[in-house]
N, C-alpha and C. Protein backbone atom coordinates (compact mmCIF):
# COMPACT_ATOMS: atom_id res chain seq x y z
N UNK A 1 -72.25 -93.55 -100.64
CA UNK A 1 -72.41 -92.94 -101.94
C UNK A 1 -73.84 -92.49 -102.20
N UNK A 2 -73.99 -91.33 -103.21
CA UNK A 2 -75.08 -90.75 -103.09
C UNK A 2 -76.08 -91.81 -104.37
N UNK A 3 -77.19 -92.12 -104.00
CA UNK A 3 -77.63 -93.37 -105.51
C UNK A 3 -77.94 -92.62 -106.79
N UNK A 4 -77.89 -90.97 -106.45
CA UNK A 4 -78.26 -89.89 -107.31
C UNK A 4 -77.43 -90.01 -108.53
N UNK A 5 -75.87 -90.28 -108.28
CA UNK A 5 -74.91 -90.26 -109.54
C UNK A 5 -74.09 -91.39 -109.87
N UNK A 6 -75.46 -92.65 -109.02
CA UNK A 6 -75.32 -93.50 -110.50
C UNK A 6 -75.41 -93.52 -111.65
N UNK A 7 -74.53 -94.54 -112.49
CA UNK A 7 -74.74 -94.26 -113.89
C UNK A 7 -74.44 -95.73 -114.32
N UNK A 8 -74.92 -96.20 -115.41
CA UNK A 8 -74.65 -97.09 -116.07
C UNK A 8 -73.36 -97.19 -116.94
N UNK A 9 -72.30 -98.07 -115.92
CA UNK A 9 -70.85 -98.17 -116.22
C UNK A 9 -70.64 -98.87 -117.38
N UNK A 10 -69.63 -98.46 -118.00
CA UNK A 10 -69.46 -98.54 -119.78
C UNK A 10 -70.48 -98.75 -120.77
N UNK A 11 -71.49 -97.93 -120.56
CA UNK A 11 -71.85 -98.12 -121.14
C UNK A 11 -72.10 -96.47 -122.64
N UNK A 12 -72.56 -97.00 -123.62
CA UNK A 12 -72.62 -95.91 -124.93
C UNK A 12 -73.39 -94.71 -124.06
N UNK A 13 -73.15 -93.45 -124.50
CA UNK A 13 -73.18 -92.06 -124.11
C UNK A 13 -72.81 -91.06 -125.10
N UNK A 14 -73.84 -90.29 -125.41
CA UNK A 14 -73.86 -89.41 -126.17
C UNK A 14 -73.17 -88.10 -125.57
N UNK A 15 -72.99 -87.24 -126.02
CA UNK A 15 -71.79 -85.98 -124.88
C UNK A 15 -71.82 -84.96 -125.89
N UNK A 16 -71.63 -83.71 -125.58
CA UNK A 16 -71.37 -82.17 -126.07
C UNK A 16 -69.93 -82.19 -125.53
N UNK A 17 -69.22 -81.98 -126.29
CA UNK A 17 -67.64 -81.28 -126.43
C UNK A 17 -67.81 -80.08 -126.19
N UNK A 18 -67.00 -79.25 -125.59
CA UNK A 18 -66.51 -77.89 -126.45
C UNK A 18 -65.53 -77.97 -126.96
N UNK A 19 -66.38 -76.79 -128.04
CA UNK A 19 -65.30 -76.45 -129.37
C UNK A 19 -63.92 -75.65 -129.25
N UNK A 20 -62.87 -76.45 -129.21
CA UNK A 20 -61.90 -75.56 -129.45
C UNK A 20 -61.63 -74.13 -130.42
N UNK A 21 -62.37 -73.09 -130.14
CA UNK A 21 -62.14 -72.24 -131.18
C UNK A 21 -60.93 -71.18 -131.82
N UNK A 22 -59.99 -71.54 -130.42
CA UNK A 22 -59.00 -70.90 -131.25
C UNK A 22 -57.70 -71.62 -132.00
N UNK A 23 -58.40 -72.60 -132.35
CA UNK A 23 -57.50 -73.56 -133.54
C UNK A 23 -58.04 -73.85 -134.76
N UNK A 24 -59.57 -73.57 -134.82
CA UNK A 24 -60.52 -73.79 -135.83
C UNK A 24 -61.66 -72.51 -135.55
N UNK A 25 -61.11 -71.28 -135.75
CA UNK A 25 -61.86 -69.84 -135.22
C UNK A 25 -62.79 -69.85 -136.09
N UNK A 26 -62.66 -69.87 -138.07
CA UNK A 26 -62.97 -69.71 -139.08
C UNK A 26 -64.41 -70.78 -139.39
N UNK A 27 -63.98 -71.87 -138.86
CA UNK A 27 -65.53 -72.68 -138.91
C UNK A 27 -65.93 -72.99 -137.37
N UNK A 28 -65.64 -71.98 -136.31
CA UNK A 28 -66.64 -73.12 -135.53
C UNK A 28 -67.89 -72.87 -134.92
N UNK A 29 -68.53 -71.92 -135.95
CA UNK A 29 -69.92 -72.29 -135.68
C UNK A 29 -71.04 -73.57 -136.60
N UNK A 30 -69.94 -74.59 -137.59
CA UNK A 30 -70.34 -75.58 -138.35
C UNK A 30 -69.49 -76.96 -137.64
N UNK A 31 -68.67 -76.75 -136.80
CA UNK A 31 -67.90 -77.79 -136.31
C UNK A 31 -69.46 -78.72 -135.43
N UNK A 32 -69.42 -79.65 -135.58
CA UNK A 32 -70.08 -80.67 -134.61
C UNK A 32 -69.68 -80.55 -133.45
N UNK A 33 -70.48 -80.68 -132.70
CA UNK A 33 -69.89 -80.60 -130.95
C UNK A 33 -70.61 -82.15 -130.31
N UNK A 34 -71.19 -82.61 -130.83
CA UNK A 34 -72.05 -83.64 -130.10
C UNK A 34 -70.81 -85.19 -130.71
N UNK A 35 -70.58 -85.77 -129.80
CA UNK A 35 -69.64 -87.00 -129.80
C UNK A 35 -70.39 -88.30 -129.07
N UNK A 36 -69.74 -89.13 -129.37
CA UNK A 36 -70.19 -90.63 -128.90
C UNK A 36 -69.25 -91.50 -128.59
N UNK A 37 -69.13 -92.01 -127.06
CA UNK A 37 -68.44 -92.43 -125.98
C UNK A 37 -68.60 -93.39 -125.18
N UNK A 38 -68.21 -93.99 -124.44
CA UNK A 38 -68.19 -95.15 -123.19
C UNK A 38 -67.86 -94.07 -122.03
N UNK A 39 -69.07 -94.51 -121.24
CA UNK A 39 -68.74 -93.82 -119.91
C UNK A 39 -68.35 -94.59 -118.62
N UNK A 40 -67.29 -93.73 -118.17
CA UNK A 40 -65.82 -95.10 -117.58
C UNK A 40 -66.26 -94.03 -116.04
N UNK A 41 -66.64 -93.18 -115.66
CA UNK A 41 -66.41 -92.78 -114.29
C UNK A 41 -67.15 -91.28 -114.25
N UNK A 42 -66.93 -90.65 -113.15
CA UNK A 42 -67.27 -89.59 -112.31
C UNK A 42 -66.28 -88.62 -112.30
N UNK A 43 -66.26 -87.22 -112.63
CA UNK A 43 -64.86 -86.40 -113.11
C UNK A 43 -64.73 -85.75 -111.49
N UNK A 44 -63.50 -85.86 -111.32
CA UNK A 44 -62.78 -85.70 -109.95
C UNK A 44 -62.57 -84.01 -109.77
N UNK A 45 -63.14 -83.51 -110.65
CA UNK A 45 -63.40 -81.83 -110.33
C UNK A 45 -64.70 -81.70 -110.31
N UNK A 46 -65.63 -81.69 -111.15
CA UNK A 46 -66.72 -81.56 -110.88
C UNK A 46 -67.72 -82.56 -111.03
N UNK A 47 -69.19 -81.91 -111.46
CA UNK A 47 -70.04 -83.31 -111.28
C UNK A 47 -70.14 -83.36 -112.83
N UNK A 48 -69.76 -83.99 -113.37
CA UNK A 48 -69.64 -83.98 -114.72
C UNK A 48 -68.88 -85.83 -115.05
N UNK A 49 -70.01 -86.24 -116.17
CA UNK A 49 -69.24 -87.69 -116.58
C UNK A 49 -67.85 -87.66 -117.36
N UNK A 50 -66.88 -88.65 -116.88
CA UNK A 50 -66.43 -88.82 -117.42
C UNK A 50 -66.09 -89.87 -118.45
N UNK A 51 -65.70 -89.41 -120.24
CA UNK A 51 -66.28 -90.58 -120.43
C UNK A 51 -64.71 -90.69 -121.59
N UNK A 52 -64.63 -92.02 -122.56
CA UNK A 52 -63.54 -92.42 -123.06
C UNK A 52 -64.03 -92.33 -124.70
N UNK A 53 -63.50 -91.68 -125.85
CA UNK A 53 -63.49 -91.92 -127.15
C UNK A 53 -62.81 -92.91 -127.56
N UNK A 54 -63.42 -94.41 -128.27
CA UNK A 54 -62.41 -95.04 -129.05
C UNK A 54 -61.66 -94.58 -130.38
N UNK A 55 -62.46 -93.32 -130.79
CA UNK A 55 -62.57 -92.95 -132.11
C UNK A 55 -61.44 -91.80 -132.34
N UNK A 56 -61.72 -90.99 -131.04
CA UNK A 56 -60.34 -90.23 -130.50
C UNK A 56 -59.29 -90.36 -129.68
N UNK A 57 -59.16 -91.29 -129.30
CA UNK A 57 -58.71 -92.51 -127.81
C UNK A 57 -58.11 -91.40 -127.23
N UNK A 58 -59.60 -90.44 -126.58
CA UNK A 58 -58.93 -89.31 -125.30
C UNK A 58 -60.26 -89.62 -124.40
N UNK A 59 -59.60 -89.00 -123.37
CA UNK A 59 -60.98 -88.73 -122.62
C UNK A 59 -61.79 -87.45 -122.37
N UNK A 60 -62.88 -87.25 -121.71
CA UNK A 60 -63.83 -85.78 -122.19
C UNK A 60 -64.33 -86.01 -120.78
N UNK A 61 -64.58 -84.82 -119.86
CA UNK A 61 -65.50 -84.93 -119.60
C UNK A 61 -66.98 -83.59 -119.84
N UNK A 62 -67.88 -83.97 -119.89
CA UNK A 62 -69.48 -83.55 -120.73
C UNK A 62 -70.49 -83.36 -118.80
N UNK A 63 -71.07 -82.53 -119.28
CA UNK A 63 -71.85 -82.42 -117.92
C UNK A 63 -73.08 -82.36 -118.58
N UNK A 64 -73.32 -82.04 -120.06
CA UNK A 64 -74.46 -83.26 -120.90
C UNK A 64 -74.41 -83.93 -121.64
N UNK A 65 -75.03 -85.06 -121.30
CA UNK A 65 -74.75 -86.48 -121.72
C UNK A 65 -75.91 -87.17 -121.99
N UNK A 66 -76.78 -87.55 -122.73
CA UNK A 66 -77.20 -89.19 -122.60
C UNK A 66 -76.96 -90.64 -123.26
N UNK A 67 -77.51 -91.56 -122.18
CA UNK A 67 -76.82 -92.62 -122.60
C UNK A 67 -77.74 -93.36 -123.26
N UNK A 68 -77.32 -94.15 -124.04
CA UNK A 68 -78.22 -95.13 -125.39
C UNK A 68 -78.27 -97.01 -124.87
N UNK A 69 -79.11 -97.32 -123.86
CA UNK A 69 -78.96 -98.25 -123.59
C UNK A 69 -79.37 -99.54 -124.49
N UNK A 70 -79.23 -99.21 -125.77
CA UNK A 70 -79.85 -100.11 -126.71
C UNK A 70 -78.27 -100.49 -127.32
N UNK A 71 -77.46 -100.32 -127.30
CA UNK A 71 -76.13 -100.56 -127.92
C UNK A 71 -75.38 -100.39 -127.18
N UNK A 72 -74.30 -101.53 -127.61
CA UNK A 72 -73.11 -102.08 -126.79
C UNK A 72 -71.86 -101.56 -127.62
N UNK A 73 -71.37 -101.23 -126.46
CA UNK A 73 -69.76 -100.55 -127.48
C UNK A 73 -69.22 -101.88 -128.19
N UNK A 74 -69.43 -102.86 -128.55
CA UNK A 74 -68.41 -103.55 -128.78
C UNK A 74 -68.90 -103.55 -130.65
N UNK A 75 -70.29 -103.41 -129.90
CA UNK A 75 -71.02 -102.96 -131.71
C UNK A 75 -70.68 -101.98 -132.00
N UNK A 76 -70.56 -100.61 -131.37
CA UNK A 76 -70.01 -99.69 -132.04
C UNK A 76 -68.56 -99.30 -132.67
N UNK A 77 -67.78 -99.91 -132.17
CA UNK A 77 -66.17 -100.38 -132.14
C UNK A 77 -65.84 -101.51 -132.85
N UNK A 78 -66.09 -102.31 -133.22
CA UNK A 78 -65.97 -103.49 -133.17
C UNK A 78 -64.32 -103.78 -133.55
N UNK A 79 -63.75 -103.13 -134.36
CA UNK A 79 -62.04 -103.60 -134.29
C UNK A 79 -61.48 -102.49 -133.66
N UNK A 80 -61.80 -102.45 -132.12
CA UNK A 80 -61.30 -101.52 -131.25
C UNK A 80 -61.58 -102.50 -129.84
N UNK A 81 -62.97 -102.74 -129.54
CA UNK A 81 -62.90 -103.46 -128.51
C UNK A 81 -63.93 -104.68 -128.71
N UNK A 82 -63.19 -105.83 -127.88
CA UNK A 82 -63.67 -106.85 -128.32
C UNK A 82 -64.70 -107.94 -127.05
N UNK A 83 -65.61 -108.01 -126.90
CA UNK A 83 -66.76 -108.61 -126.02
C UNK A 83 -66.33 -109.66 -125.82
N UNK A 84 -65.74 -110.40 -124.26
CA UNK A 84 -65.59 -111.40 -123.76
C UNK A 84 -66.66 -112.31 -123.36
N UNK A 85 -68.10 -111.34 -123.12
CA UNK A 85 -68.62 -112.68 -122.59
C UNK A 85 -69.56 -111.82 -121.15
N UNK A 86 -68.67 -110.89 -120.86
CA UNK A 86 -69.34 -109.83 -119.69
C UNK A 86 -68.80 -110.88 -118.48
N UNK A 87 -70.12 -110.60 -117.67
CA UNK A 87 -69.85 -110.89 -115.80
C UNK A 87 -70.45 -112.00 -115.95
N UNK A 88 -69.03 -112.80 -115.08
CA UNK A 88 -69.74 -114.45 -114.62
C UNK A 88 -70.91 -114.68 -113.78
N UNK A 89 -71.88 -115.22 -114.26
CA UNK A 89 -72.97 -115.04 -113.25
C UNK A 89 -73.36 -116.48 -112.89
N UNK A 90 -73.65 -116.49 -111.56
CA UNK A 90 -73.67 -117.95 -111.06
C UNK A 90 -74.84 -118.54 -110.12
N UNK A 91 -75.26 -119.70 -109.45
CA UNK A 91 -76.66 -119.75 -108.91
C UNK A 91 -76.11 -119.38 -107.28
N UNK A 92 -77.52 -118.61 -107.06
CA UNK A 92 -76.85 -118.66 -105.49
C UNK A 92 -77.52 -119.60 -104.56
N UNK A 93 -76.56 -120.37 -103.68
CA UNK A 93 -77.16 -121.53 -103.12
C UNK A 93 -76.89 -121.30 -101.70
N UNK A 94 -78.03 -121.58 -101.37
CA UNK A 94 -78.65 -121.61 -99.58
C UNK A 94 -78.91 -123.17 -99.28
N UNK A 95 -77.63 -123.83 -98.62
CA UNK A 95 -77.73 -124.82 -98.29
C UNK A 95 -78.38 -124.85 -97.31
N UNK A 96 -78.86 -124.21 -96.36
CA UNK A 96 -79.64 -124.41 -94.87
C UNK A 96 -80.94 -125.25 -95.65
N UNK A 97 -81.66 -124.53 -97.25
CA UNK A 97 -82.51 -124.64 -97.45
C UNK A 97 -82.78 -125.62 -98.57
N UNK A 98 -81.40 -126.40 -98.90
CA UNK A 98 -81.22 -127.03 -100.06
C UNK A 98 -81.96 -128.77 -100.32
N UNK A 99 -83.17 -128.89 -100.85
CA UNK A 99 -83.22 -130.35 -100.69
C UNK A 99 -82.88 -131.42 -101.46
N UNK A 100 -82.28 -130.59 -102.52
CA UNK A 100 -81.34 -131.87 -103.39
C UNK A 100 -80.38 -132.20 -102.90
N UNK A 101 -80.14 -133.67 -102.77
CA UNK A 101 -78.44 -133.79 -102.25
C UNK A 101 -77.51 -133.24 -103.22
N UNK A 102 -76.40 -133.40 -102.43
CA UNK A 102 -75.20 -132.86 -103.75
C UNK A 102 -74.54 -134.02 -103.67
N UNK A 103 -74.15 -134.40 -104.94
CA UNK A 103 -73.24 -135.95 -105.05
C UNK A 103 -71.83 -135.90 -104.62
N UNK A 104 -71.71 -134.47 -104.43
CA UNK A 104 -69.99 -134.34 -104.10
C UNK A 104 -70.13 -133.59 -102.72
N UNK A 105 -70.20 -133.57 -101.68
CA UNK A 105 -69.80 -132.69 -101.25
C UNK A 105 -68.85 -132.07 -100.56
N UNK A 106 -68.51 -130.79 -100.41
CA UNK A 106 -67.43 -130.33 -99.51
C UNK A 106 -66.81 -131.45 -98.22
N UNK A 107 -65.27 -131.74 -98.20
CA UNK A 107 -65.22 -132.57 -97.52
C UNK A 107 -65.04 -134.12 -97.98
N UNK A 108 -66.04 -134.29 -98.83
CA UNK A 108 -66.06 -135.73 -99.28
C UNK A 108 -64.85 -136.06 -99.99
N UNK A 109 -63.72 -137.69 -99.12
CA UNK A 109 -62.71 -137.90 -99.78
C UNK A 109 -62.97 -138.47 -101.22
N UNK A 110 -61.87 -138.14 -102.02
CA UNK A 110 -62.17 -138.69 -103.73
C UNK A 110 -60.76 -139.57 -103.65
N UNK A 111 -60.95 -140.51 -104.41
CA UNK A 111 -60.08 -141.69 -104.82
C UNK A 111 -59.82 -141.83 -106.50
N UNK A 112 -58.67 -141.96 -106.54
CA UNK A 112 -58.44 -141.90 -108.25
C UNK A 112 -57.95 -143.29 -108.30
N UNK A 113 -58.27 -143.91 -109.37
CA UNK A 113 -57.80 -145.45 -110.01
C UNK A 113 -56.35 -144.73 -111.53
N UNK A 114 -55.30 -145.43 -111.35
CA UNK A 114 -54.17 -145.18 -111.59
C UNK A 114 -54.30 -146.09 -113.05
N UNK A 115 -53.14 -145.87 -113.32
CA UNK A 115 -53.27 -147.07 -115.25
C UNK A 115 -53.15 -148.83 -114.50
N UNK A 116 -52.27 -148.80 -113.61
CA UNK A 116 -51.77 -150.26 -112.97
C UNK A 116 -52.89 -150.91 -112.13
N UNK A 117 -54.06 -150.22 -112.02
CA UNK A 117 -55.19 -150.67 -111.04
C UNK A 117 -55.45 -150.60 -109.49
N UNK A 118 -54.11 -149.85 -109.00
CA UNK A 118 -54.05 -149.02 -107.62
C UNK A 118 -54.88 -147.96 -107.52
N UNK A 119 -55.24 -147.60 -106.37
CA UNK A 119 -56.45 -146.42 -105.63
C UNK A 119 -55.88 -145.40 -104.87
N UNK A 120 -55.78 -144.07 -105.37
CA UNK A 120 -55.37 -142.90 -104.71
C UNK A 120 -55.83 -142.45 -104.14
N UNK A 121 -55.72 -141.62 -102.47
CA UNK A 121 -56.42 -141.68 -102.10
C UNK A 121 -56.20 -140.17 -102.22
């Protein structure tokens, strides 16, 4: 993949529409064209983002765009989409290099004590 058309996935994105003008001929040089979006992907015709309206729940794609990395859709939406918590993030461990023991480790048998005072093994 090229690192050129990365983009910062779902995240808020500003976008130019075009104006449909032959459904609204009479105003559309006052119609707004500039919209605000989550950008979900890469448009499979051209190089152009593709991105998702909660507000219009369609999709667009805009070949100008920028994105607002100061806000989270869930603030902008908020009874539309709802923030779990994001990506589990975890420690990464290099046991070759590890000098704490671990009290459990992989392997190690465990024994359970029962209500009657027997040992499981």
């Amino acid at each position: 993949p090229d690192v050129r058309t990365w983009f910062p996935l779902f995240s808020i994105v500003y976008f130019y529409k075009t104006t449909d003008t032959e459904i609204a001929s009479d105003r559309a040089n006052f119609m707004a064209n500039a919209m605000v979006g989550i950008a979900v992907g890469r448009s499979n015709k051209s190089n152009s983002l593709r991105i998702y309206s909660p507000s219009t729940s369609k999709y667009y794609e805009s070949d100008v765009y920028k994105f607002d990395p100061s806000r989270r859709p869930s603030n902008e939406w908020p009874n539309k989409i709802q923030y779990d918590g994001g990506l589990y993030v975890d420690l990464l461990r290099d046991t070759h290099n590890n000098n704490v023991p671990e009290p459990y480790p992989p392997g190690m048998p465990i024994k359970f004590a029962k209500d009657d005072g027997s040992i499981v093994n």
